[in-house]
Protein backbone atom coordinates (compact mmCIF):
# COMPACT_ATOMS: atom_id res chain seq x y z
CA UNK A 1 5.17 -3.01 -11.43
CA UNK A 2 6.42 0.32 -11.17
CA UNK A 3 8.88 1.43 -8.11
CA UNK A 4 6.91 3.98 -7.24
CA UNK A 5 2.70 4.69 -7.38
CA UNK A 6 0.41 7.62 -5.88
CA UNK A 7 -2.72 6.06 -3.88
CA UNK A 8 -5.65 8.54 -3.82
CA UNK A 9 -8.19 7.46 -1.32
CA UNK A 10 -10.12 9.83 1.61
CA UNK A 11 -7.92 9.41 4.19
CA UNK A 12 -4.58 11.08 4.78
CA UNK A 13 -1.58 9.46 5.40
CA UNK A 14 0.60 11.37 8.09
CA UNK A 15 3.82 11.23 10.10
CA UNK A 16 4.08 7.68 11.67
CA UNK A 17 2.30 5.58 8.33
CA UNK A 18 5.36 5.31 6.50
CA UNK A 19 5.90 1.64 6.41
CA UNK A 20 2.38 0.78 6.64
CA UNK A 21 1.05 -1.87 4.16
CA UNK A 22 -1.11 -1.05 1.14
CA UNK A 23 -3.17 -3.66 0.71
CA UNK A 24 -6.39 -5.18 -1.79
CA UNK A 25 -8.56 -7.55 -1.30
CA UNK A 26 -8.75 -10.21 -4.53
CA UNK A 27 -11.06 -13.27 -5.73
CA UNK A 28 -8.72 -16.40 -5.49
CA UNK A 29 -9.34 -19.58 -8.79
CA UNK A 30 -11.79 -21.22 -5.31
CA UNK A 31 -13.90 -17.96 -4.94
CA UNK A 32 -12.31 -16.94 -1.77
CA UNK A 33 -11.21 -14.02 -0.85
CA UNK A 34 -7.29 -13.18 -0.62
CA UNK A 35 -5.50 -10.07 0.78
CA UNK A 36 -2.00 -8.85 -1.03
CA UNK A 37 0.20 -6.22 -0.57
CA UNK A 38 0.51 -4.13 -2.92
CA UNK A 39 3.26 -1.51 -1.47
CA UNK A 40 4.21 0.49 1.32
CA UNK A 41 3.46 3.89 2.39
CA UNK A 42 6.67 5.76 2.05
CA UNK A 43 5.11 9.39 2.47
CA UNK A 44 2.05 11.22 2.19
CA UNK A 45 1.07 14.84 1.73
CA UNK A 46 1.35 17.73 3.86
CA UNK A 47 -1.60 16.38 6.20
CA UNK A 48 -1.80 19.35 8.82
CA UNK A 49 -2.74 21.24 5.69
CA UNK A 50 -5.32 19.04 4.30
CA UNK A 51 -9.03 19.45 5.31
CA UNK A 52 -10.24 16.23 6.32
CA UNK A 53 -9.45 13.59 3.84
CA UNK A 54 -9.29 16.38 1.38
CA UNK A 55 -7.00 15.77 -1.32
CA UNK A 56 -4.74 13.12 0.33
CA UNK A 57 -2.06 11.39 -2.00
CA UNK A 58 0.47 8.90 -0.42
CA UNK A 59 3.66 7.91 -2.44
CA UNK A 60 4.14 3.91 -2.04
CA UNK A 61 7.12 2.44 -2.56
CA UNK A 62 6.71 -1.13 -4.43
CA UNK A 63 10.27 -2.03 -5.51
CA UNK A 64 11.17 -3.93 -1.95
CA UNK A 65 8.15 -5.73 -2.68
CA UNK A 66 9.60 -7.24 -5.71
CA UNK A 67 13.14 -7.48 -3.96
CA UNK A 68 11.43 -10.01 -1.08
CA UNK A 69 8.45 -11.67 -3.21
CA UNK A 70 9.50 -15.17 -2.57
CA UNK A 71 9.95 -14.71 1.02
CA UNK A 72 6.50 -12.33 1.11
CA UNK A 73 4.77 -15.85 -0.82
CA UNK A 74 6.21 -17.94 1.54
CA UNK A 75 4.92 -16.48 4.33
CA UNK A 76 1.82 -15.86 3.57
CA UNK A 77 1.80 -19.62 1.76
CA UNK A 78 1.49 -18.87 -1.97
């Protein structure tokens, strides 16, 4: 995993997201549904400038992930 990714999706991500979780949902070996995350937001584009949804990017930041994946697994009782 890379420390750093670009998530392109139709919402913006503004002041007050960085932090916020970026998460999937995945098929478990049972067939039921798990959610992991993936990274955090760390900053997003210049969102008073975007048009609604219009070309937002959001930089993630995936490296503390890695740092705390034991305790992350732990928790959420991987």
């Amino acid at each position: 995993m890379k420390p750093e990714a670009c998530n392109a999706t139709d919402k913006n991500a503004c002041s007050g997201d960085s932090g916020g979780g970026i998460i999937s949902r995945f098929l478990d070996d049972n067939r039921d549904h798990r959610y992991f995350l993936l990274g955090m937001t760390s900053f997003g584009s210049d969102c008073i400038h975007l048009s609604a949804g219009n070309e937002a990017r959001a930089q993630i930041y995936t490296g503390i992930i890695n740092q705390h994946h034991d305790d992350i697994s732990s928790f959420i009782g991987l």
